[in-house]
C-alpha atoms as a PDB file:
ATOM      1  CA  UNK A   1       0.000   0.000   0.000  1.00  0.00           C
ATOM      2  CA  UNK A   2       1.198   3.237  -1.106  1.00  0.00           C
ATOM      3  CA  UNK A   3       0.530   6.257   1.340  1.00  0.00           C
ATOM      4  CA  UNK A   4       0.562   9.634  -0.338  1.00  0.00           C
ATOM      5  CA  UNK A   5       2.763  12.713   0.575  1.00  0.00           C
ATOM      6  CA  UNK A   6       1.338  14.212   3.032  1.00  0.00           C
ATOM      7  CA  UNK A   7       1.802  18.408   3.206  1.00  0.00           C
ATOM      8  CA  UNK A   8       3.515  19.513   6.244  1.00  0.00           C
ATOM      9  CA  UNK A   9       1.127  19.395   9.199  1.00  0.00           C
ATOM     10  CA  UNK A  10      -0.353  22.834  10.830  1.00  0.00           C
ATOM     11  CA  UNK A  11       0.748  22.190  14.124  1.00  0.00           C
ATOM     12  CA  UNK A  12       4.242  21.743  12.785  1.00  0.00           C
ATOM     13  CA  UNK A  13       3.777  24.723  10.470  1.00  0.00           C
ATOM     14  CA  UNK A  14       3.066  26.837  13.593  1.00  0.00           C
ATOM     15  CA  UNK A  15       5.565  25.523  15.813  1.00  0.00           C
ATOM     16  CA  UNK A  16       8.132  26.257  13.127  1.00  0.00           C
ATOM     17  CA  UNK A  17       6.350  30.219  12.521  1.00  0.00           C
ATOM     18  CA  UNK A  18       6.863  30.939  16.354  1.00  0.00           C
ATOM     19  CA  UNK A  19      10.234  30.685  16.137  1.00  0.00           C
ATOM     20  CA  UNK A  20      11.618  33.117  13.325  1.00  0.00           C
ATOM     21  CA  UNK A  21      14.781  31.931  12.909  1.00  0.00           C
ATOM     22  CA  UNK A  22      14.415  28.307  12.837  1.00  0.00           C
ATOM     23  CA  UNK A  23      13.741  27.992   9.016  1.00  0.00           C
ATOM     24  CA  UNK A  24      17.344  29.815   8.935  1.00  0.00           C
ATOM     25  CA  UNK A  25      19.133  28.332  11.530  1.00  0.00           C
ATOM     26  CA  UNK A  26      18.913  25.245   9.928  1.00  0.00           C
ATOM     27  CA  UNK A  27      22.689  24.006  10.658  1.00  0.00           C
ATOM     28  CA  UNK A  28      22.608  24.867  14.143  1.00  0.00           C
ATOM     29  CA  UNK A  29      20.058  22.606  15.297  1.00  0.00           C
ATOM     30  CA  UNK A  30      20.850  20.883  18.268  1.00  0.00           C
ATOM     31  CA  UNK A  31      22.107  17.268  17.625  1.00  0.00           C
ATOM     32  CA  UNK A  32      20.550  15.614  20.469  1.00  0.00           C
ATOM     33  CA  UNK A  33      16.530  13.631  19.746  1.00  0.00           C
ATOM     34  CA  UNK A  34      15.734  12.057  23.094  1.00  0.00           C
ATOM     35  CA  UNK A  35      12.906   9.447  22.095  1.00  0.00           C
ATOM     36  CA  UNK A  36      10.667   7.848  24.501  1.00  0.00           C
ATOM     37  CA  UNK A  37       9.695   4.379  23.724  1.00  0.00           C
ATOM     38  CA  UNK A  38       7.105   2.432  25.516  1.00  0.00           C
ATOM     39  CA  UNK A  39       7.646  -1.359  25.686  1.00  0.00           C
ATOM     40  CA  UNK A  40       5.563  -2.032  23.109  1.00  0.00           C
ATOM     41  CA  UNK A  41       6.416  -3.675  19.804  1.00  0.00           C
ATOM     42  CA  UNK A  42       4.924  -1.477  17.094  1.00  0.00           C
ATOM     43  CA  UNK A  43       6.251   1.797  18.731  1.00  0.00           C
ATOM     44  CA  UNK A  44       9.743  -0.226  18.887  1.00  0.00           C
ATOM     45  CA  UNK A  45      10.236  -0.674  15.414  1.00  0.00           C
ATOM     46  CA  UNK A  46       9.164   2.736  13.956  1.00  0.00           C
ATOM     47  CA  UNK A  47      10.946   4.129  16.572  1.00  0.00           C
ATOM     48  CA  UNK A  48      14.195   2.699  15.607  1.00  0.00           C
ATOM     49  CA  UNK A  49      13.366   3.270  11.511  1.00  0.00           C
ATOM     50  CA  UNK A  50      13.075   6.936  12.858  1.00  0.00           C
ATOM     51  CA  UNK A  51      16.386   6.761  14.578  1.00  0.00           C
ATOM     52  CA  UNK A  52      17.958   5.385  12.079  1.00  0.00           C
ATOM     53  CA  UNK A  53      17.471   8.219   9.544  1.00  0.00           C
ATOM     54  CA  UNK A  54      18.476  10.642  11.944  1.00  0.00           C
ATOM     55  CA  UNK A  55      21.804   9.737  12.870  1.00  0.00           C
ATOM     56  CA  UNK A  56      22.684   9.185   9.372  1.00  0.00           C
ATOM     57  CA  UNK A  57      21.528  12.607   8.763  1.00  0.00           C
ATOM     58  CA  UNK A  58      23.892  13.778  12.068  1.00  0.00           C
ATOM     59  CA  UNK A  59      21.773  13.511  15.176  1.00  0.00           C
ATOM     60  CA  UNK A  60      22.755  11.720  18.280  1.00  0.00           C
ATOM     61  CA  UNK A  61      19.510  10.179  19.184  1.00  0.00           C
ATOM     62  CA  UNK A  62      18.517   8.782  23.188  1.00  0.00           C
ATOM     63  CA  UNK A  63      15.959   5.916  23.381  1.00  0.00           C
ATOM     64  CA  UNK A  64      14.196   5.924  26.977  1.00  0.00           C
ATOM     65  CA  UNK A  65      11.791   2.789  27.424  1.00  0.00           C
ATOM     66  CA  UNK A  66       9.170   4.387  29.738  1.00  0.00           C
ATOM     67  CA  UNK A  67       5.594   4.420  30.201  1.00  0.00           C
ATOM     68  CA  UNK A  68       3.145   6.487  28.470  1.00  0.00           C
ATOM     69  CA  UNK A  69       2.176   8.204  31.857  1.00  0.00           C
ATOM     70  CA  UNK A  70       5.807   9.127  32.143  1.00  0.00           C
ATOM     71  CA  UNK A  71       6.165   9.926  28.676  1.00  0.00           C
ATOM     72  CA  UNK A  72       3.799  12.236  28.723  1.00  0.00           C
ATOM     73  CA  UNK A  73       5.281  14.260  31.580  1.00  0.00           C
ATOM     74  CA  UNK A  74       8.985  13.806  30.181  1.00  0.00           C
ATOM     75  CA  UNK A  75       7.566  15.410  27.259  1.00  0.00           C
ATOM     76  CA  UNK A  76       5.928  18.201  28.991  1.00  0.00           C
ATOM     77  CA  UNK A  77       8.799  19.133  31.241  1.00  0.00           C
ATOM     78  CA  UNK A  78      11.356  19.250  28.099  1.00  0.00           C
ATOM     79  CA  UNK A  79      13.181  16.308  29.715  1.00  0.00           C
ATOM     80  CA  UNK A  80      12.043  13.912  26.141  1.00  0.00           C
ATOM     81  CA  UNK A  81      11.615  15.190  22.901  1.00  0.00           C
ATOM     82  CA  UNK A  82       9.842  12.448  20.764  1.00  0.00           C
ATOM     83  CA  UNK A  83       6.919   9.914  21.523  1.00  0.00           C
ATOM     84  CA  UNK A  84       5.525   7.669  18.207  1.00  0.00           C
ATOM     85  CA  UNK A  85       3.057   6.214  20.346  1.00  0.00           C
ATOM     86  CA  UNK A  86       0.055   8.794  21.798  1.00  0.00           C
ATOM     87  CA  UNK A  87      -2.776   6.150  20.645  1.00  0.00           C
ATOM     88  CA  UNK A  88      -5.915   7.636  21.159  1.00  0.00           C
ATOM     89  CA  UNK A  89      -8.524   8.026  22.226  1.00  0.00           C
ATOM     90  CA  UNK A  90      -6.732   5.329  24.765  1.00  0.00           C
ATOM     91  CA  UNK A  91      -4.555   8.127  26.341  1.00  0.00           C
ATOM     92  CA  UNK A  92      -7.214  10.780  25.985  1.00  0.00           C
ATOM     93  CA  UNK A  93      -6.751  11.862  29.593  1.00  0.00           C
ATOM     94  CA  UNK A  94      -3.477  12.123  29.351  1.00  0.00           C
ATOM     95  CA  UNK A  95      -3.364  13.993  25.996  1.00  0.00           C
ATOM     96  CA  UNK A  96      -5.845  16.622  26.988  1.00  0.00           C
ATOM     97  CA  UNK A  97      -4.105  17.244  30.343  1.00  0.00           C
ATOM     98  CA  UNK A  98      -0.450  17.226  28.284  1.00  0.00           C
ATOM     99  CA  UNK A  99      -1.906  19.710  25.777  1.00  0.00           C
ATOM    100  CA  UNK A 100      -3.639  22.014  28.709  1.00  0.00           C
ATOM    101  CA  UNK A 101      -0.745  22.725  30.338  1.00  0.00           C
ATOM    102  CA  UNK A 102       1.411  25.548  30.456  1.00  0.00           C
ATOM    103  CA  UNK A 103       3.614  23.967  28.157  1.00  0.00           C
ATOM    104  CA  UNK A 104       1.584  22.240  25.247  1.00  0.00           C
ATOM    105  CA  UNK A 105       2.677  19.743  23.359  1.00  0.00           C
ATOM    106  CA  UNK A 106       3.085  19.798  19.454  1.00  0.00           C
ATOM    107  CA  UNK A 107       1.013  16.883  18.158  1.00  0.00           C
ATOM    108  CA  UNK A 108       1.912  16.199  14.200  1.00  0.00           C
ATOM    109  CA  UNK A 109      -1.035  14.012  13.499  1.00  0.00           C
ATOM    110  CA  UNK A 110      -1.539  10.536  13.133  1.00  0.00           C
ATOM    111  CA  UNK A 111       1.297   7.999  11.897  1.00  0.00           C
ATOM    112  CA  UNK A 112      -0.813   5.011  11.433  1.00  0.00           C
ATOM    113  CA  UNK A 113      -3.190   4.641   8.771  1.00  0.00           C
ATOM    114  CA  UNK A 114      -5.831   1.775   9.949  1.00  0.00           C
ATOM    115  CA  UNK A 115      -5.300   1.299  13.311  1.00  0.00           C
ATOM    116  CA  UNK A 116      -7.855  -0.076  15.554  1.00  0.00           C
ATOM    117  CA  UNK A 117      -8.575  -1.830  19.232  1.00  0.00           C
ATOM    118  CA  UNK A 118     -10.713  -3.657  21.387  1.00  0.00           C
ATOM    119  CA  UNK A 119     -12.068  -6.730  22.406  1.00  0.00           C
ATOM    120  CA  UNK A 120     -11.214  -9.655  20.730  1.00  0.00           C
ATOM    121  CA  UNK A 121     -12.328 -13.395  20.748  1.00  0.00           C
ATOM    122  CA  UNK A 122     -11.217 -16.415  19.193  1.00  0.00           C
ATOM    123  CA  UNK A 123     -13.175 -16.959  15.711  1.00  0.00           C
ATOM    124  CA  UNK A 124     -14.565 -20.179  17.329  1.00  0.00           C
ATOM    125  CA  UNK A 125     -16.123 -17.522  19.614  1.00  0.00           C
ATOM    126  CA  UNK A 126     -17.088 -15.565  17.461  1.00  0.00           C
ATOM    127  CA  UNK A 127     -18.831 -17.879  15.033  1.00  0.00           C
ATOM    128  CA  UNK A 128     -21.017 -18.623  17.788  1.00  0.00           C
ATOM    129  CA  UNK A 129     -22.638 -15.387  17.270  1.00  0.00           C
ATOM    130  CA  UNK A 130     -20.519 -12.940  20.150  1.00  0.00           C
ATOM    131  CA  UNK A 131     -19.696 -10.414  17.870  1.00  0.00           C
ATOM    132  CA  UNK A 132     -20.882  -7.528  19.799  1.00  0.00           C
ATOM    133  CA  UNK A 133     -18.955  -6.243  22.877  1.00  0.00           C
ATOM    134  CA  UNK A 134     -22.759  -5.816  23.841  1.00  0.00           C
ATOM    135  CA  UNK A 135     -22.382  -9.643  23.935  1.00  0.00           C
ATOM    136  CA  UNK A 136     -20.273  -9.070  27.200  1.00  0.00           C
ATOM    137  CA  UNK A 137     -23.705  -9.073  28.699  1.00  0.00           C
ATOM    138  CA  UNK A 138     -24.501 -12.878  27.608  1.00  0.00           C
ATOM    139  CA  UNK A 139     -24.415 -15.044  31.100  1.00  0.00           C
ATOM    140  CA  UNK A 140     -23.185 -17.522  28.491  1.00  0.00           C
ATOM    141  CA  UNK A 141     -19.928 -15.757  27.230  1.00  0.00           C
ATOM    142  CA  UNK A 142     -18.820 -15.020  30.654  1.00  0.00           C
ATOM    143  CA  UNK A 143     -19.004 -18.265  32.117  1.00  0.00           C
ATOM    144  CA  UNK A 144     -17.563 -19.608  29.437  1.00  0.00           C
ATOM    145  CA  UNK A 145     -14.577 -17.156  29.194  1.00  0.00           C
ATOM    146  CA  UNK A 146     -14.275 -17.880  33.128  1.00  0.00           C
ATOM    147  CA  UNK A 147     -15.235 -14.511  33.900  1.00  0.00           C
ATOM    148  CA  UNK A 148     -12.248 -12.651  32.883  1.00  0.00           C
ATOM    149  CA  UNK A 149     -11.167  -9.972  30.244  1.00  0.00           C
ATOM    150  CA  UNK A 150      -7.260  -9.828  29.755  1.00  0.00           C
ATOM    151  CA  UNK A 151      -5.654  -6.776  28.798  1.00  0.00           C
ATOM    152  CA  UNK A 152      -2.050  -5.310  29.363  1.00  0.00           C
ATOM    153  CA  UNK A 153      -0.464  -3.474  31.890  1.00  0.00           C
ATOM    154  CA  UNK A 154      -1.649  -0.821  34.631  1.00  0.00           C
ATOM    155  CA  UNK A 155      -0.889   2.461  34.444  1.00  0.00           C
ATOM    156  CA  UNK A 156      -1.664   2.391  30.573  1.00  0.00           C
ATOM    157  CA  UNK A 157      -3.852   4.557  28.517  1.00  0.00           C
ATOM    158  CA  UNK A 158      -5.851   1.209  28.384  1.00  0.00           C
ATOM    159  CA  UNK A 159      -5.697   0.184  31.809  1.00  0.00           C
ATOM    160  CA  UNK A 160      -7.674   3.727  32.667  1.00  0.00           C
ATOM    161  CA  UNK A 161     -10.325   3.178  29.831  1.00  0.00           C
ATOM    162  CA  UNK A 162     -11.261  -0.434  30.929  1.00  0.00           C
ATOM    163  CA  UNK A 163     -11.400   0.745  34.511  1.00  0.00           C
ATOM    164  CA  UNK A 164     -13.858   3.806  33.157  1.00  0.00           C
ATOM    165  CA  UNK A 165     -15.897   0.969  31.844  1.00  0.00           C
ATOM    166  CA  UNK A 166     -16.340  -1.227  34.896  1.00  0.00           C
ATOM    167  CA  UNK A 167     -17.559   1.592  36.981  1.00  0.00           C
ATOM    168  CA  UNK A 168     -19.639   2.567  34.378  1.00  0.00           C
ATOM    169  CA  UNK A 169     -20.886  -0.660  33.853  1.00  0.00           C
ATOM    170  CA  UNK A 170     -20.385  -0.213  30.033  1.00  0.00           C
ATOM    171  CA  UNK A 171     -21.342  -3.556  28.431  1.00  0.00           C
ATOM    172  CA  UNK A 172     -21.537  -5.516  31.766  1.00  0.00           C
ATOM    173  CA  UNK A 173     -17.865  -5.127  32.155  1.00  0.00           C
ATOM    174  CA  UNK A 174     -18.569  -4.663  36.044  1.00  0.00           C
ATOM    175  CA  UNK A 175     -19.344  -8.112  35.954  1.00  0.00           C
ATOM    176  CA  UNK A 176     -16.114  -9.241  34.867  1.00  0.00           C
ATOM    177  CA  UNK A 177     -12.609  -9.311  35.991  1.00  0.00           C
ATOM    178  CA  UNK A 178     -10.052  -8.066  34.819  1.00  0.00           C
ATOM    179  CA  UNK A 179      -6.521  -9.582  34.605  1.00  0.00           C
ATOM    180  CA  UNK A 180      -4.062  -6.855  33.786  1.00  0.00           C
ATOM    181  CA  UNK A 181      -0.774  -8.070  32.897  1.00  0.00           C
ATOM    182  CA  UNK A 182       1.985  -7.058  30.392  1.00  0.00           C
ATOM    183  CA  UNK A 183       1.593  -7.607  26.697  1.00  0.00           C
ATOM    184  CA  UNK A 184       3.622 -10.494  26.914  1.00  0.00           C
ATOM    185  CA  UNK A 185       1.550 -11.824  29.445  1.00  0.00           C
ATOM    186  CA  UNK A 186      -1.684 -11.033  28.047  1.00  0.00           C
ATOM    187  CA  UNK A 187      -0.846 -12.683  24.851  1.00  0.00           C
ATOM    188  CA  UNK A 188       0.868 -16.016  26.317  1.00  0.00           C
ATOM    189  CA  UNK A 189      -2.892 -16.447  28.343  1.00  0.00           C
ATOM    190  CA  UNK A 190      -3.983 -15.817  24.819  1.00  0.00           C
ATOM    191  CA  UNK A 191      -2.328 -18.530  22.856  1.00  0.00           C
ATOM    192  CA  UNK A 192      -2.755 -21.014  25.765  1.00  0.00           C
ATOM    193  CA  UNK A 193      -6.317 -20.840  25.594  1.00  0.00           C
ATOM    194  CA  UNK A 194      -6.683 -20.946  21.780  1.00  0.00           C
ATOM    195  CA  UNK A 195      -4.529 -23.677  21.571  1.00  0.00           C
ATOM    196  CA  UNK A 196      -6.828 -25.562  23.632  1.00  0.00           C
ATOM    197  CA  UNK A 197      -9.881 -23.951  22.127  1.00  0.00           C
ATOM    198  CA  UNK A 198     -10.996 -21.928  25.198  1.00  0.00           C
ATOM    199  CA  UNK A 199     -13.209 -19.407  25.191  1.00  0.00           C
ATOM    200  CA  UNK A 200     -11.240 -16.369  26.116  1.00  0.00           C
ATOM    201  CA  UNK A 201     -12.288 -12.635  26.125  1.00  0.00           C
ATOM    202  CA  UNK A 202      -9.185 -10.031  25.411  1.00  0.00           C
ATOM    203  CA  UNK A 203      -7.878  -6.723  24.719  1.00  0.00           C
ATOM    204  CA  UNK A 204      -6.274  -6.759  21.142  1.00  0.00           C
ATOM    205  CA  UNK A 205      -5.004  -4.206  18.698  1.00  0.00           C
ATOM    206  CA  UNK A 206      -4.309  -3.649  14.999  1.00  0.00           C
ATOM    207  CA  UNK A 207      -1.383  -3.114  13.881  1.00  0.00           C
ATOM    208  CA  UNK A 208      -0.187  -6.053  16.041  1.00  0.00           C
ATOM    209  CA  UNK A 209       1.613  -9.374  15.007  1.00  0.00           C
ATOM    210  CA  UNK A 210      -1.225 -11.042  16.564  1.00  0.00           C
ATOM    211  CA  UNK A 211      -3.765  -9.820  13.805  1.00  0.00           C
ATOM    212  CA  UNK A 212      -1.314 -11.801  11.481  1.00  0.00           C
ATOM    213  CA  UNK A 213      -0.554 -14.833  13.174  1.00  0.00           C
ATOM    214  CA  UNK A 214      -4.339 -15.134  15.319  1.00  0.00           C
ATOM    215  CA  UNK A 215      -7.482 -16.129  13.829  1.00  0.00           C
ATOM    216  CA  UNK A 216      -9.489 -13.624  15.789  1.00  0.00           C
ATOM    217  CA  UNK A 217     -11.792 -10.850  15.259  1.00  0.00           C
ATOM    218  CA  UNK A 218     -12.525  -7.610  16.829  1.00  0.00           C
ATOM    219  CA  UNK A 219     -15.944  -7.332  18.898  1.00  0.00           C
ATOM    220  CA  UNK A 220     -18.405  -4.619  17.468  1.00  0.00           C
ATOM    221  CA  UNK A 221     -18.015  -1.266  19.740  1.00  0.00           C
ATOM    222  CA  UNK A 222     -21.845  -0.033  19.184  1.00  0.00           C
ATOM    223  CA  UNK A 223     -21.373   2.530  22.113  1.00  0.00           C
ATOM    224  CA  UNK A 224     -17.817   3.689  20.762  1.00  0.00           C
ATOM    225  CA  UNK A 225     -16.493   3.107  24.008  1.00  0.00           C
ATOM    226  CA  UNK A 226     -13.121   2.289  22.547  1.00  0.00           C
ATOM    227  CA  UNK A 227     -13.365   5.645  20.528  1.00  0.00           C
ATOM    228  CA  UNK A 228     -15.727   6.795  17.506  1.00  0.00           C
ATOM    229  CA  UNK A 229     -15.998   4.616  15.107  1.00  0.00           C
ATOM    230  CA  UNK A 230     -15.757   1.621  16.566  1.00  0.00           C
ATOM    231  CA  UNK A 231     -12.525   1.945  18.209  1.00  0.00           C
ATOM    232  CA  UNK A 232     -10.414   2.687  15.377  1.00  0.00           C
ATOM    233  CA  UNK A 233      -7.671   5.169  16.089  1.00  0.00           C
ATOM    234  CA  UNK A 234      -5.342   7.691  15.886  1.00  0.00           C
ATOM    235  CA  UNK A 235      -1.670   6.435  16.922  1.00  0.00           C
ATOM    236  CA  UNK A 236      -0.169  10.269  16.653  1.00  0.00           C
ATOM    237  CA  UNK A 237       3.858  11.851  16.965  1.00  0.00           C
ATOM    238  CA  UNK A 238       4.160  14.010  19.612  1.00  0.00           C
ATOM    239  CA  UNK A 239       6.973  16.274  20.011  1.00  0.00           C
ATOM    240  CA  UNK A 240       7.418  18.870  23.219  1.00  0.00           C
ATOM    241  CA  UNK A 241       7.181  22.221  21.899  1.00  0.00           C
ATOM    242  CA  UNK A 242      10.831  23.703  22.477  1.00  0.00           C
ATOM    243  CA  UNK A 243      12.085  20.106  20.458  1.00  0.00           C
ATOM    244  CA  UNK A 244       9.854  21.246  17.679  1.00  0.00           C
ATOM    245  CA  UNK A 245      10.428  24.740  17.538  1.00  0.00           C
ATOM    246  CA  UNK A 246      14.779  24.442  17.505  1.00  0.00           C
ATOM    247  CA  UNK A 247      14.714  21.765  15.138  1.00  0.00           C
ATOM    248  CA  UNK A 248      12.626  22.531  12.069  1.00  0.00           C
ATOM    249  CA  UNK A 249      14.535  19.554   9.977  1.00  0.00           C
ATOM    250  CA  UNK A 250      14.328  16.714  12.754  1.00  0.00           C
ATOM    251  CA  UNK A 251      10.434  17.706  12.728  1.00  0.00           C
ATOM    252  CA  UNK A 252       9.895  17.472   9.232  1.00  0.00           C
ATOM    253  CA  UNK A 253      10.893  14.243   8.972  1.00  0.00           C
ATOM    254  CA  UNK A 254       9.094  13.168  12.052  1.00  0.00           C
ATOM    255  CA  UNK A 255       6.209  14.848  10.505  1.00  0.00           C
ATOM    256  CA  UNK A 256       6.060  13.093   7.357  1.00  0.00           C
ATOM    257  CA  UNK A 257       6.645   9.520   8.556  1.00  0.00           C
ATOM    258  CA  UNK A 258       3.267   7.428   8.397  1.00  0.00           C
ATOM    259  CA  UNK A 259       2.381   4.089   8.067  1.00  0.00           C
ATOM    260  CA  UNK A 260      -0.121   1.793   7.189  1.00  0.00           C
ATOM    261  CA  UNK A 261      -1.677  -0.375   9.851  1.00  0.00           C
ATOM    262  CA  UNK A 262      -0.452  -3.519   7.714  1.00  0.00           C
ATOM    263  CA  UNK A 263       3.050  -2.073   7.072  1.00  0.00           C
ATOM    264  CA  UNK A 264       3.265  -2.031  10.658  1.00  0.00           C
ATOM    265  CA  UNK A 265       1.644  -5.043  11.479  1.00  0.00           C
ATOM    266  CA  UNK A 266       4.625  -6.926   9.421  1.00  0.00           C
ATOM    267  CA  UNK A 267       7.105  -4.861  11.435  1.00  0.00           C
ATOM    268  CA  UNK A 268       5.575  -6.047  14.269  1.00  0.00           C
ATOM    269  CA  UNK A 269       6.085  -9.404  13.583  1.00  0.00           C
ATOM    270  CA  UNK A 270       9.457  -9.705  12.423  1.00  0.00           C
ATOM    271  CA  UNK A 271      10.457  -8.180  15.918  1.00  0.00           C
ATOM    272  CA  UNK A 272       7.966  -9.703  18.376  1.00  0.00           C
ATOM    273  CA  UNK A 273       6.946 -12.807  16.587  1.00  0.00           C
ATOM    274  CA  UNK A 274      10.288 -14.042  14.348  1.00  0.00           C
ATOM    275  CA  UNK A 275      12.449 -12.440  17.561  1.00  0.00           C
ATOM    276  CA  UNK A 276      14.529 -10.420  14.810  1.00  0.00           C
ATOM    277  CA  UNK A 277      16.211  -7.405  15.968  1.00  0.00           C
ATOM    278  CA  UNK A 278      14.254  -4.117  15.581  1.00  0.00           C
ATOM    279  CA  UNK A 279      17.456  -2.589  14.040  1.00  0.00           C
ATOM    280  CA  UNK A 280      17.270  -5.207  11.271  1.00  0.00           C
ATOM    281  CA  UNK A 281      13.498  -5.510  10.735  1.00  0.00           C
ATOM    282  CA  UNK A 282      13.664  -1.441  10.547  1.00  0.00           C
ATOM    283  CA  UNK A 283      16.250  -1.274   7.890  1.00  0.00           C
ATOM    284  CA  UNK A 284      14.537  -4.727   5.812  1.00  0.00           C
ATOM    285  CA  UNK A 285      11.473  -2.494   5.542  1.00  0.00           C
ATOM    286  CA  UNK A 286      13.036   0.833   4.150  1.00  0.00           C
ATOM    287  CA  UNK A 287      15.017  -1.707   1.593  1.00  0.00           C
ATOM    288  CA  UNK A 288      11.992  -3.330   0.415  1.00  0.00           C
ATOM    289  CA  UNK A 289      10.019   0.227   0.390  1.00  0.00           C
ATOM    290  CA  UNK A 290      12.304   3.068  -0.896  1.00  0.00           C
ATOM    291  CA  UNK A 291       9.611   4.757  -2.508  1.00  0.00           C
ATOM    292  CA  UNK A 292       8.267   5.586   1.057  1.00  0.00           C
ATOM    293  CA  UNK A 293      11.579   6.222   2.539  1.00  0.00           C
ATOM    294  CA  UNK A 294      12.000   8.843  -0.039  1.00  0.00           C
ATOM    295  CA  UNK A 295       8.495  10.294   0.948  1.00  0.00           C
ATOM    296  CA  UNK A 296      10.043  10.281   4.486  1.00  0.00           C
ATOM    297  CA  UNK A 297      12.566  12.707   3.868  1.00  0.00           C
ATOM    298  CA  UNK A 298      11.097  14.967   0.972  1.00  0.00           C
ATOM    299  CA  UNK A 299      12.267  18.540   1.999  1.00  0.00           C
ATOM    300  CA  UNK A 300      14.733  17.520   4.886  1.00  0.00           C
ATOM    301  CA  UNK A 301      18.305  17.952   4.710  1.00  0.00           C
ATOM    302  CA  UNK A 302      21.469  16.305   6.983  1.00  0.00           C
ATOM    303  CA  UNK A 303      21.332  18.310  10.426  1.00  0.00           C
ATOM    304  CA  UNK A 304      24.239  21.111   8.889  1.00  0.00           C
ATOM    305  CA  UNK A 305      21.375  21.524   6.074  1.00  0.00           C
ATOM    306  CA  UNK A 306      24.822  20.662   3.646  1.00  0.00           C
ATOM    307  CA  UNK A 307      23.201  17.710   1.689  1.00  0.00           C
ATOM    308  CA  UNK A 308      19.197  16.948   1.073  1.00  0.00           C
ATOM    309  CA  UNK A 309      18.477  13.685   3.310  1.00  0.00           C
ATOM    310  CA  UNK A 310      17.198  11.536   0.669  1.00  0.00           C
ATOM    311  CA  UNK A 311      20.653  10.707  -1.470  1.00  0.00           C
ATOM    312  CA  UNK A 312      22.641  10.784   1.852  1.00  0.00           C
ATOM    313  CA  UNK A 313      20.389   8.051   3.879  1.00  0.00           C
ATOM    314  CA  UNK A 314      20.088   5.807   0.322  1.00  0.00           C
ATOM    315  CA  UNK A 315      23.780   5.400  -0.214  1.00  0.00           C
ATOM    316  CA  UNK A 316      24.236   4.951   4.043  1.00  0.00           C
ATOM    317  CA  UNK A 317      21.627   2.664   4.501  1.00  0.00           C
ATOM    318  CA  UNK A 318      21.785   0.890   1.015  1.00  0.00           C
ATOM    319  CA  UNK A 319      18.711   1.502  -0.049  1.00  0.00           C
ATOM    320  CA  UNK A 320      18.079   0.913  -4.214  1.00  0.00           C
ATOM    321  CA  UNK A 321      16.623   3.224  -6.233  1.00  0.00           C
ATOM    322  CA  UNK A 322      12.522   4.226  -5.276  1.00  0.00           C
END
């Protein structure tokens, strides 16, 4: 799947507007991009395609692996420059308060195309007719899950919305438990269960691995409690405001990259699934896709602003011809 060009992004143009001389100061942009990284695969990868163009282009980039709740703050306080993972409306609360402060965040839009969660259940399940997550209601489903919806880690966007749920009592989910583990976890409960062709009940999203190598399919969201539309998403770049401001060039390029949810999903599964390094599975993909690497860096230049990006990374990276 081809993604088109996309123009440069309002919030970036007015980030870039505040700050006179950044269009001019080009080559003195500091050399430091301190990216935050949550331990999750997806964010992994494109994280680490989006390092890798900047230090061939002359950065020295930091990868933290923290928490979105950190994150957030890290991002806020200037202490973290870049975050590839605000998936909303998942981290609503923590966008809105980030982006009220005194020191809002510049949010460049969305860099996956497609991308979508919820509950999940097996297709056995759902061939049964539980299609719904109104469906969480059925006496039937529950006992037969044993009761429990799985989902990842607290202290995630996630973890919040599910509890907003139970006390809500959105789709009976007050009358089920909930088993919050990490994404590892979840998905090793996951497997076990399918394997044995247990009904099971879980938190899922797309891009994942799991939408490649599972045969399962999302529950309908009727109530858009997972976000309008039926819980499909935004998964948007984030930058704090004085990162985005002082480096015009490094934005740009953060600005323009964008995937599809499948392109993503096969990331996602070299690394997590094939246990490939991200570094390699990162540089496979811009090999077998120079077209979009090239669409990456339209308009950006090496950090001095002494060569345009695009010839620079192809010959580094060995990258054929788009």
């Amino acid at each position: 799947m081809n993604l088109p060009r996309r123009p440069i992004t309002l919030a970036l143009a007015g980030a870039l507007l505040a700050s006179p001389l950044a269009l001019t100061a080009q080559a003195d942009e500091p050399a430091q991009v301190r990216f935050s990284i949550p331990p999750w695969p997806g964010v992994t990868v494109k994280s680490q395609l989006a390092v890798a163009l900047l230090d061939t282009l002359g950065y020295t980039t930091r990868q933290e692996e923290l928490g979105s709740t950190i994150s957030y703050e890290g991002l806020r306080r200037g202490e973290l420059d870049v975050y590839l993972a605000a998936w909303l409306p998942a981290q609503q609360a923590m966008y809105d308060t980030a982006m009220q402060s005194d020191s809002p965040l510049v949010d460049l839009g969305n860099n996956v195309d497609g991308a979508r969660l919820g509950f999940v259940v097996p297709s056995y399940v759902y061939d049964e007719g539980f299609t719904s997550a109104k469906d969480l209601c059925s006496e039937t489903l529950r006992d037969k899950a044993g009761g429990t919806v799985y989902s990842i880690e607290v202290g995630s966007g996630t973890s919040d919305l599910l509890a907003e749920m139970q006390d809500s009592g959105t789709y009976c989910l007050d009358e089920w438990r909930l088993s919050e583990t990490s994404v590892t976890g979840m998905f090793s409960q996951a497997k076990a269960s399918m394997d044995r062709d247990e009904w099971i009940v879980f938190y899922a999203w797309t891009p994942h691995w799991a939408s490649i190598e599972y045969d399962i399919h999302f529950l309908d969201d009727p109530e858009d409690a997972w976000g309008p539309d039926g819980g499909r998403s935004d998964v948007r770049t984030l930058l704090s405001h004085d990162f985005a401001e002082s480096n015009p060039n490094a934005a740009r390029l953060l600005d323009q990259l964008v995937f599809s949810a499948d392109d993503q999903s096969a990331m996602i599964y070299g690394f997590s699934y094939e246990e490939r390094a991200p570094e390699a599975v990162a540089l496979e993909w811009m090999r077998d896709n120079p077209e979009r690497v090239e669409a990456f860096l339209d308009g950006v230049t090496t950090r001095d602003g002494s060569e345009d990006a695009w010839p620079v990374v192809q010959e580094a990276l060995e990258i054929p011809d788009a």
